[in-house]
PDB file of N, CA and C in Angstrom:
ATOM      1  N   UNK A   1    -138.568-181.803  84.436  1.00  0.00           N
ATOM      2  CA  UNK A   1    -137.752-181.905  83.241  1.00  0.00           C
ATOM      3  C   UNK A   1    -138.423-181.161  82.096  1.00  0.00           C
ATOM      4  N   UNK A   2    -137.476-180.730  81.033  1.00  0.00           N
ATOM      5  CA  UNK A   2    -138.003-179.573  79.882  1.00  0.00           C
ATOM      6  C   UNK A   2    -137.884-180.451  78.886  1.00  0.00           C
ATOM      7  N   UNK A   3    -138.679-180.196  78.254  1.00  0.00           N
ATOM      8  CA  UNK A   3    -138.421-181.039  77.088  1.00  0.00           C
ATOM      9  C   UNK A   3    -137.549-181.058  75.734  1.00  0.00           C
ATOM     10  N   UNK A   4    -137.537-179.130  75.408  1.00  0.00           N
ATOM     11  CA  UNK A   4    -137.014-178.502  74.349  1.00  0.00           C
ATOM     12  C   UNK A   4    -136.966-177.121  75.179  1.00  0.00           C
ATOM     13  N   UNK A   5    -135.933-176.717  74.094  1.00  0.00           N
ATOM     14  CA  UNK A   5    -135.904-174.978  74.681  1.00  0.00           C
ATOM     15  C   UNK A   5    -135.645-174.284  73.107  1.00  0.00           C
ATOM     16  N   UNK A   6    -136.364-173.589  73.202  1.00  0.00           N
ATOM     17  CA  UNK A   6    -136.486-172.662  71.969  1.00  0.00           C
ATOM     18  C   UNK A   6    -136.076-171.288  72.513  1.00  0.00           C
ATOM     19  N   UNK A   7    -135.689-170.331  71.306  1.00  0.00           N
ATOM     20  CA  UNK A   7    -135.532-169.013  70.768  1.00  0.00           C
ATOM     21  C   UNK A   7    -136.424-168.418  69.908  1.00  0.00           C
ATOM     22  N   UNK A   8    -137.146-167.344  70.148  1.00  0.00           N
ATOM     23  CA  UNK A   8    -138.065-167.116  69.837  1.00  0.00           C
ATOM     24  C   UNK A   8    -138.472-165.273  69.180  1.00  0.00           C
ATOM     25  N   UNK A   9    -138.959-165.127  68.325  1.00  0.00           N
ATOM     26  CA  UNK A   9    -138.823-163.798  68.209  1.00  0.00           C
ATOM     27  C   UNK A   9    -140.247-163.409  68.760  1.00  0.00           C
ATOM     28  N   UNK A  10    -140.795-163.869  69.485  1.00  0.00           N
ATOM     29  CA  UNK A  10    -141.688-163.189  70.603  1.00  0.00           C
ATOM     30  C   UNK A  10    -141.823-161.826  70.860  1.00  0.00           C
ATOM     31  N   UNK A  11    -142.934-160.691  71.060  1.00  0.00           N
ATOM     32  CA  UNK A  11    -142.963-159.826  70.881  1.00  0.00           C
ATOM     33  C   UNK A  11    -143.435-159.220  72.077  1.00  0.00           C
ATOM     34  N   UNK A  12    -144.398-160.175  72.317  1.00  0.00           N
ATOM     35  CA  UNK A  12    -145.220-159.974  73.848  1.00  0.00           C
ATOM     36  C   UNK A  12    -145.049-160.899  75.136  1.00  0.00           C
ATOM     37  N   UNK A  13    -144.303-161.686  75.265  1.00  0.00           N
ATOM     38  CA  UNK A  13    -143.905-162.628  76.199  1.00  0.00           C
ATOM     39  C   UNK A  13    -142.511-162.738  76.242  1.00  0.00           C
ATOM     40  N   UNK A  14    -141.870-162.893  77.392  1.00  0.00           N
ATOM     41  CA  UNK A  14    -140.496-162.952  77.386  1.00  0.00           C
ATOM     42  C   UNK A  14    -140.371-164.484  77.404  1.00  0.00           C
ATOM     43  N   UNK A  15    -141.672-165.556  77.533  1.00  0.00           N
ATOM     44  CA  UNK A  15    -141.082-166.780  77.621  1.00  0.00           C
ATOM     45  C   UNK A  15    -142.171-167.155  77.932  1.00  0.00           C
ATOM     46  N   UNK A  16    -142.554-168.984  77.688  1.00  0.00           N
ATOM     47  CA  UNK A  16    -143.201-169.198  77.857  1.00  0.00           C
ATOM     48  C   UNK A  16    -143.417-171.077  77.979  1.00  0.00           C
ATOM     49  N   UNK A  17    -144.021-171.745  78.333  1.00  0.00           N
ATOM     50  CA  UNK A  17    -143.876-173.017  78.953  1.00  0.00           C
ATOM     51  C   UNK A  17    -145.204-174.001  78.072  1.00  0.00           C
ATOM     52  N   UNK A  18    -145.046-174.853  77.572  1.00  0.00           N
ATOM     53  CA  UNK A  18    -146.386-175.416  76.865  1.00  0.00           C
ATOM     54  C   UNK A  18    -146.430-176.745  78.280  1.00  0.00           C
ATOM     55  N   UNK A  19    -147.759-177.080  77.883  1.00  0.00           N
ATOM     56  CA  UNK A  19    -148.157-178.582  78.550  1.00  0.00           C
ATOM     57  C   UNK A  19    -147.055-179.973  78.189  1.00  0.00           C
ATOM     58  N   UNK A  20    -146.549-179.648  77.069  1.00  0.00           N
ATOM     59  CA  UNK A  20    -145.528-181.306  76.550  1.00  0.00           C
ATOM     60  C   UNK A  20    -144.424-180.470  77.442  1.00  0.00           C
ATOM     61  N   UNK A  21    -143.712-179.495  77.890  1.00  0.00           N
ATOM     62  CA  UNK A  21    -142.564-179.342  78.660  1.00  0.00           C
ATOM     63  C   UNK A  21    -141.096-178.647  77.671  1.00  0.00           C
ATOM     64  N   UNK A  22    -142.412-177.827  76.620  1.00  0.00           N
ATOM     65  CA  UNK A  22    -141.372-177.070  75.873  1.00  0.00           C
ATOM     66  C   UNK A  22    -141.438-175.765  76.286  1.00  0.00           C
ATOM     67  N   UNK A  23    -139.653-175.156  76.540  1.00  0.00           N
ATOM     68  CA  UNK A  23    -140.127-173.556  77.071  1.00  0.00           C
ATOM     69  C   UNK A  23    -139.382-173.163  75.814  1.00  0.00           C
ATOM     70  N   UNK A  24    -139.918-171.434  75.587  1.00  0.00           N
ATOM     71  CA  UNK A  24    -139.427-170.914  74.613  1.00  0.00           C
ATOM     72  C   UNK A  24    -139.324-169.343  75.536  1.00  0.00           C
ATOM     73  N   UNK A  25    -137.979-168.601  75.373  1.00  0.00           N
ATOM     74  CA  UNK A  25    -137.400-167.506  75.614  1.00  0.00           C
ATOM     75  C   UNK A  25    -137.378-166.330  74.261  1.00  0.00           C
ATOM     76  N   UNK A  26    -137.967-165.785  74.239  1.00  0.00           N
ATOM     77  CA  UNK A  26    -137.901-164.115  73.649  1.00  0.00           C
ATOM     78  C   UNK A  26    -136.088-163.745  73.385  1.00  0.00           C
ATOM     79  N   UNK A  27    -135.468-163.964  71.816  1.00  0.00           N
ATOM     80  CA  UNK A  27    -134.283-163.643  71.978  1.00  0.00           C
ATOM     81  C   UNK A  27    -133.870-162.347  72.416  1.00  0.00           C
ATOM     82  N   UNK A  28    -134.868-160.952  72.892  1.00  0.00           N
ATOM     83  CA  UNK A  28    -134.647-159.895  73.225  1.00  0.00           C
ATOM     84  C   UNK A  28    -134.459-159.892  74.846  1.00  0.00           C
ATOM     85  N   UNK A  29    -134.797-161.020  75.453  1.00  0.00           N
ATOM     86  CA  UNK A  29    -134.229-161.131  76.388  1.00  0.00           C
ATOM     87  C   UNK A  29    -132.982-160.987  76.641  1.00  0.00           C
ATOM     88  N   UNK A  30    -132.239-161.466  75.604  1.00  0.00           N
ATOM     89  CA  UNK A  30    -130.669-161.411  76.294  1.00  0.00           C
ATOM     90  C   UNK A  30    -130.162-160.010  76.039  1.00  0.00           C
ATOM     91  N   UNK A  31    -130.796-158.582  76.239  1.00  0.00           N
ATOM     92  CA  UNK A  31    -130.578-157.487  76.294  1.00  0.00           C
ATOM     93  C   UNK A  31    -130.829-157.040  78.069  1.00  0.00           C
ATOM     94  N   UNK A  32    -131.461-157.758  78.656  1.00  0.00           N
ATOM     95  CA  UNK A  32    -131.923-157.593  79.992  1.00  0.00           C
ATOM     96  C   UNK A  32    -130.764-157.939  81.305  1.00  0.00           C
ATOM     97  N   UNK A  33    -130.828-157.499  82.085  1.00  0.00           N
ATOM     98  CA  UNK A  33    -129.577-157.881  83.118  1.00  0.00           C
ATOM     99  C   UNK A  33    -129.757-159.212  83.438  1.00  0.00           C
ATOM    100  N   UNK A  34    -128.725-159.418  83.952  1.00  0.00           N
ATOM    101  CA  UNK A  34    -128.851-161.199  84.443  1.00  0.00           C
ATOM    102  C   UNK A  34    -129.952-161.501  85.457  1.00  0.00           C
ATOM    103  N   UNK A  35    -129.788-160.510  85.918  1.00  0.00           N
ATOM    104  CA  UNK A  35    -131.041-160.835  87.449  1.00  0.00           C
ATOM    105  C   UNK A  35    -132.556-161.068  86.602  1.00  0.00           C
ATOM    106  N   UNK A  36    -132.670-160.077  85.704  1.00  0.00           N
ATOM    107  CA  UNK A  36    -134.048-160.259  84.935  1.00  0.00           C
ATOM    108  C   UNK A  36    -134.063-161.849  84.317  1.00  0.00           C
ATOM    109  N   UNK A  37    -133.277-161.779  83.208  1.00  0.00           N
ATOM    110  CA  UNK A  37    -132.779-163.755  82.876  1.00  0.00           C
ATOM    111  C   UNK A  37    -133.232-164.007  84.078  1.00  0.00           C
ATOM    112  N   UNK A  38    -132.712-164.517  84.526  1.00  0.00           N
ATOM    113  CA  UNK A  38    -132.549-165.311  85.840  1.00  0.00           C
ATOM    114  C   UNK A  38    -134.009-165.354  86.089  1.00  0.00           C
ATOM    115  N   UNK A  39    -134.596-164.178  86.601  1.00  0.00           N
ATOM    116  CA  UNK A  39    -136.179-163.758  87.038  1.00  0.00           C
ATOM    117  C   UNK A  39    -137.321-165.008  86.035  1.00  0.00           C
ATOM    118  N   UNK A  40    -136.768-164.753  84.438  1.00  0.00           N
ATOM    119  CA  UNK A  40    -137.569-165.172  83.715  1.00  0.00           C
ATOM    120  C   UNK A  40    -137.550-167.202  83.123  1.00  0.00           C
ATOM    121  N   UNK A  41    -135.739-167.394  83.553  1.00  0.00           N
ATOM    122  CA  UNK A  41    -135.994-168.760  83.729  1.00  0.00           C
ATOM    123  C   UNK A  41    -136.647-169.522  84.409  1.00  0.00           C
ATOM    124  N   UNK A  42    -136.709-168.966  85.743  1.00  0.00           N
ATOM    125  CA  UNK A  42    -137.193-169.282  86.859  1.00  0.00           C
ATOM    126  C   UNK A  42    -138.681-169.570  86.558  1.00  0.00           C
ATOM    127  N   UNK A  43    -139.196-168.087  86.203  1.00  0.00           N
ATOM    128  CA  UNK A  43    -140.890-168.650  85.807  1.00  0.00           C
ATOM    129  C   UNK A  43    -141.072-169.299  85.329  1.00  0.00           C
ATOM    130  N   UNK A  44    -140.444-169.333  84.221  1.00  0.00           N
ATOM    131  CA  UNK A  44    -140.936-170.758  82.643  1.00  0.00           C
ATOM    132  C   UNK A  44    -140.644-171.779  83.164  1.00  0.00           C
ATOM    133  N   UNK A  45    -139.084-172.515  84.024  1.00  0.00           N
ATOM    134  CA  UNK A  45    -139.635-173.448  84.601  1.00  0.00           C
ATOM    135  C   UNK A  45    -139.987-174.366  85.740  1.00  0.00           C
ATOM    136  N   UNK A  46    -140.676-173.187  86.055  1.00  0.00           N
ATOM    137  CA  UNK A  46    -141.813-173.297  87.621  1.00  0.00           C
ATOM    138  C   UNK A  46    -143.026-173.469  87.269  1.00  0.00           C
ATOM    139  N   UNK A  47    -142.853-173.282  86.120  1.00  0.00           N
ATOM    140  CA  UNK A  47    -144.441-173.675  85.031  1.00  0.00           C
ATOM    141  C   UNK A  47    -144.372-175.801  84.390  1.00  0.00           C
ATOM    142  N   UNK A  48    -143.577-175.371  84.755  1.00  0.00           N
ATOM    143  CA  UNK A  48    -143.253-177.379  84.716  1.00  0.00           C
ATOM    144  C   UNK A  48    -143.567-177.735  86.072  1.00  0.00           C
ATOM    145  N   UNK A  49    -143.821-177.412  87.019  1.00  0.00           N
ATOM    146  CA  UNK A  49    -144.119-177.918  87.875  1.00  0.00           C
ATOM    147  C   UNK A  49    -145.670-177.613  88.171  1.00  0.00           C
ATOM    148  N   UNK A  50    -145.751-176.295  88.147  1.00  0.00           N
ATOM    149  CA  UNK A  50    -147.139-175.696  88.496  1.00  0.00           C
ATOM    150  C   UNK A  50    -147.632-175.042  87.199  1.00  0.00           C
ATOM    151  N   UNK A  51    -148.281-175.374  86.154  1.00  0.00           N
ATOM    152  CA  UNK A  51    -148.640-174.646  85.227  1.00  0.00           C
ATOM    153  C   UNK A  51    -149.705-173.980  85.323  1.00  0.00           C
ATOM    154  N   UNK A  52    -149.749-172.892  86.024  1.00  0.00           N
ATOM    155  CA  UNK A  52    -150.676-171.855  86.592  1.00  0.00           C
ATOM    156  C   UNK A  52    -149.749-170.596  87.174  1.00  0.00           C
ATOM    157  N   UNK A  53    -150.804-169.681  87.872  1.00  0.00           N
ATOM    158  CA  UNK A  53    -149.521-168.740  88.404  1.00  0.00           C
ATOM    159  C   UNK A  53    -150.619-168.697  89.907  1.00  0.00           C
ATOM    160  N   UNK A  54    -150.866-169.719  90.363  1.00  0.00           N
ATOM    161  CA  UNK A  54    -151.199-169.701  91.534  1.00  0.00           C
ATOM    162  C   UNK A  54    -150.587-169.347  92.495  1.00  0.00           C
ATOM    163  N   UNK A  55    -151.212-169.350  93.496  1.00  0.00           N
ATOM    164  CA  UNK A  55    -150.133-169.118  95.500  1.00  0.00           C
ATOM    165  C   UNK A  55    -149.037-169.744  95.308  1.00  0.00           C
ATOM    166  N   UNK A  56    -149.463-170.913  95.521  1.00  0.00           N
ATOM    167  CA  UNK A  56    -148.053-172.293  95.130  1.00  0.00           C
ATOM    168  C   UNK A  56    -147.074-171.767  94.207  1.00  0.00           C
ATOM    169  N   UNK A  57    -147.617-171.735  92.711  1.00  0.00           N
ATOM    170  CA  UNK A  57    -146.699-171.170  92.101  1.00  0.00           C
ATOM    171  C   UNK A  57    -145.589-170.126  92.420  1.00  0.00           C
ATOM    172  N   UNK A  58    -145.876-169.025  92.834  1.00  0.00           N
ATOM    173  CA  UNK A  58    -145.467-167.305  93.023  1.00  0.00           C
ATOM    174  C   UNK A  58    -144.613-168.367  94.477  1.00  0.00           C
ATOM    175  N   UNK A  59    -144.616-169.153  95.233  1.00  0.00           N
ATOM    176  CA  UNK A  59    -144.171-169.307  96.470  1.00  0.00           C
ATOM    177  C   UNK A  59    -143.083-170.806  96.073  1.00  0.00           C
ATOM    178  N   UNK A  60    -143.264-170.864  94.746  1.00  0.00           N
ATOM    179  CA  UNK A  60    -142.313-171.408  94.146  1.00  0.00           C
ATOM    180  C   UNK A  60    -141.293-170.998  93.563  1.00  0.00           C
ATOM    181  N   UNK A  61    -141.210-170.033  93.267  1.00  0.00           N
ATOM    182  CA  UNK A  61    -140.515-168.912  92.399  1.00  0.00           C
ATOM    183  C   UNK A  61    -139.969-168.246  93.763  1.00  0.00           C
ATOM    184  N   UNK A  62    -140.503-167.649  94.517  1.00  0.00           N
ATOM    185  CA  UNK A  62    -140.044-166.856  95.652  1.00  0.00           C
ATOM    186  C   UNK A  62    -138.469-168.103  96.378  1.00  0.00           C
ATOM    187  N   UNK A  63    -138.795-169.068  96.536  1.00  0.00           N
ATOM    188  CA  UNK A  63    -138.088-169.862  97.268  1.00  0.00           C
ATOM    189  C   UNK A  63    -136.719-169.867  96.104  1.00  0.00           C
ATOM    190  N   UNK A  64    -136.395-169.799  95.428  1.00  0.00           N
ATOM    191  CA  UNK A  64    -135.687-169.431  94.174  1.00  0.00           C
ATOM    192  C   UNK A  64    -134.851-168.016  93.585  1.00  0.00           C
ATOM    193  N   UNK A  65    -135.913-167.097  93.546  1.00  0.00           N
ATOM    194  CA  UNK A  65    -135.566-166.007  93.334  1.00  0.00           C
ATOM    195  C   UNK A  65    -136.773-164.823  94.363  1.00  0.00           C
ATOM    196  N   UNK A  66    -135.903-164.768  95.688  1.00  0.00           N
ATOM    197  CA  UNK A  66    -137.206-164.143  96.939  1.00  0.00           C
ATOM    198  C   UNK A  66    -137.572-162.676  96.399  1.00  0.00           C
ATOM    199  N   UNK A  67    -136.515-162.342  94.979  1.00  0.00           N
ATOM    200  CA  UNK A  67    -136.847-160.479  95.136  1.00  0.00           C
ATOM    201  C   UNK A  67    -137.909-160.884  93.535  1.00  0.00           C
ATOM    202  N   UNK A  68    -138.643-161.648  93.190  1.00  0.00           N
ATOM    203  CA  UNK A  68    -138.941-161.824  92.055  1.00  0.00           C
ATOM    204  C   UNK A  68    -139.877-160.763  91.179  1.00  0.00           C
ATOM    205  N   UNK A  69    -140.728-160.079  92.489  1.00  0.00           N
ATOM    206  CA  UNK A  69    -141.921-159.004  92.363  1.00  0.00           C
ATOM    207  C   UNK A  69    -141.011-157.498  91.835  1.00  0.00           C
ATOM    208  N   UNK A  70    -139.786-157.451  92.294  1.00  0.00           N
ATOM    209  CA  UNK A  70    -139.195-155.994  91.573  1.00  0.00           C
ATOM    210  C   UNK A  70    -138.990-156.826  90.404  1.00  0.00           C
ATOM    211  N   UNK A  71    -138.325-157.747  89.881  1.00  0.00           N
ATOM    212  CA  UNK A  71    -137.713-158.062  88.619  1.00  0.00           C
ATOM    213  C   UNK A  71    -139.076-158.288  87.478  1.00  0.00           C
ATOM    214  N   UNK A  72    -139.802-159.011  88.113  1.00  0.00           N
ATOM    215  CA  UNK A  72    -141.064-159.079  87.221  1.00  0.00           C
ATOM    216  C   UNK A  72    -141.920-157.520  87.260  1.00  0.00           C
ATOM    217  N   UNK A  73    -141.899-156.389  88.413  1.00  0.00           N
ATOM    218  CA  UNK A  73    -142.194-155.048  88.321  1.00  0.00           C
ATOM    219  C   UNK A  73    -141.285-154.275  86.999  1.00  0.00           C
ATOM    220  N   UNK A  74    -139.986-154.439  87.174  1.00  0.00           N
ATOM    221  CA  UNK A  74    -139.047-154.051  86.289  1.00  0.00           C
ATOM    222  C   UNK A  74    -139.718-153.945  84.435  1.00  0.00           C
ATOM    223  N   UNK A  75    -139.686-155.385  84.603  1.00  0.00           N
ATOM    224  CA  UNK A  75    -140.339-155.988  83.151  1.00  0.00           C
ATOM    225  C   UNK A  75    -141.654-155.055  82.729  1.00  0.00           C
ATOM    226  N   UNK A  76    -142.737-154.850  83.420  1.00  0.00           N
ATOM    227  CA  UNK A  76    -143.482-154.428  83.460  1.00  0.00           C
ATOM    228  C   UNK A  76    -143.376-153.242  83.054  1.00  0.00           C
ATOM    229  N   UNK A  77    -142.558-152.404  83.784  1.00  0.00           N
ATOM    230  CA  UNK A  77    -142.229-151.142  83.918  1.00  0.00           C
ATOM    231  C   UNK A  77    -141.353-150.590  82.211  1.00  0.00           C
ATOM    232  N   UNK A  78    -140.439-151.531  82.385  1.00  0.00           N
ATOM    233  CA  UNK A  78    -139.146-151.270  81.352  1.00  0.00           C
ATOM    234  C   UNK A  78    -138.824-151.911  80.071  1.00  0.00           C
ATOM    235  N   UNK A  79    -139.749-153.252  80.008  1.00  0.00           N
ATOM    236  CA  UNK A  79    -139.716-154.353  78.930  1.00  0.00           C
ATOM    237  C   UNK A  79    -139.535-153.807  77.963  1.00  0.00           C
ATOM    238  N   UNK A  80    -139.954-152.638  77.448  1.00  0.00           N
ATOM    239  CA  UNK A  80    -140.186-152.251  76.297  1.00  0.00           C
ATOM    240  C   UNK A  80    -139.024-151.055  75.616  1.00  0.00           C
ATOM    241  N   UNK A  81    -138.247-151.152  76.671  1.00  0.00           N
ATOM    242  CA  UNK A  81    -136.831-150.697  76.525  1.00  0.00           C
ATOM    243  C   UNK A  81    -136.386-151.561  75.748  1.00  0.00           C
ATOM    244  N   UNK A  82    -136.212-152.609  76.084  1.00  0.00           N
ATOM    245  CA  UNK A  82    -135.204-153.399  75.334  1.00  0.00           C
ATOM    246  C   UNK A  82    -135.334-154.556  73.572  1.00  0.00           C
ATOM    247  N   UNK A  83    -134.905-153.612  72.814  1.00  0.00           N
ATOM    248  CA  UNK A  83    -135.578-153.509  71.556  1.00  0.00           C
ATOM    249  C   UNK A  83    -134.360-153.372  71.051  1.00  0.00           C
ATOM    250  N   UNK A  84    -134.495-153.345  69.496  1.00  0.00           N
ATOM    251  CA  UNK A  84    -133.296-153.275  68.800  1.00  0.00           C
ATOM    252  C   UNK A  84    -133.812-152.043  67.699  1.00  0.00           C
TER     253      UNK A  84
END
């Protein structure tokens, strides 16, 4: 369970998960395709379960979203496209 969900003008993180079970999303996200969304809910909250980015984690996320390594490659690659 999440606790809060925030909007965020984040610059360097598309999102992110605290220890109390608050996630906060980068409003420049919603310039990204759905599959990316999608990619990035998924992490933030898989971080409620596993707050690490351990084996477990990444094999938590996979069971969810199995193509997660292009979408999080994407980000990597392209994040910085999407700007105003």
């Amino acid at each position: 369970k999440y606790k809060q969900i925030r909007v965020t003008s984040a610059k360097k993180r598309w999102g992110s998960c605290s220890h109390k079970g608050n996630i906060s999303f980068s409003w420049r996200l919603i310039m990204a395709t759905p599959s990316i969304i999608d990619y990035v809910i998924v992490h933030e909250l898989a971080h409620l379960r596993e707050y690490n980015h351990s084996k477990k984690f990444w094999q938590f996320v996979a069971k969810i979203i199995p193509y997660y390594k292009e979408q999080r490659k994407w980000l990597k690659d392209n994040g910085y496209t999407l700007i105003v």
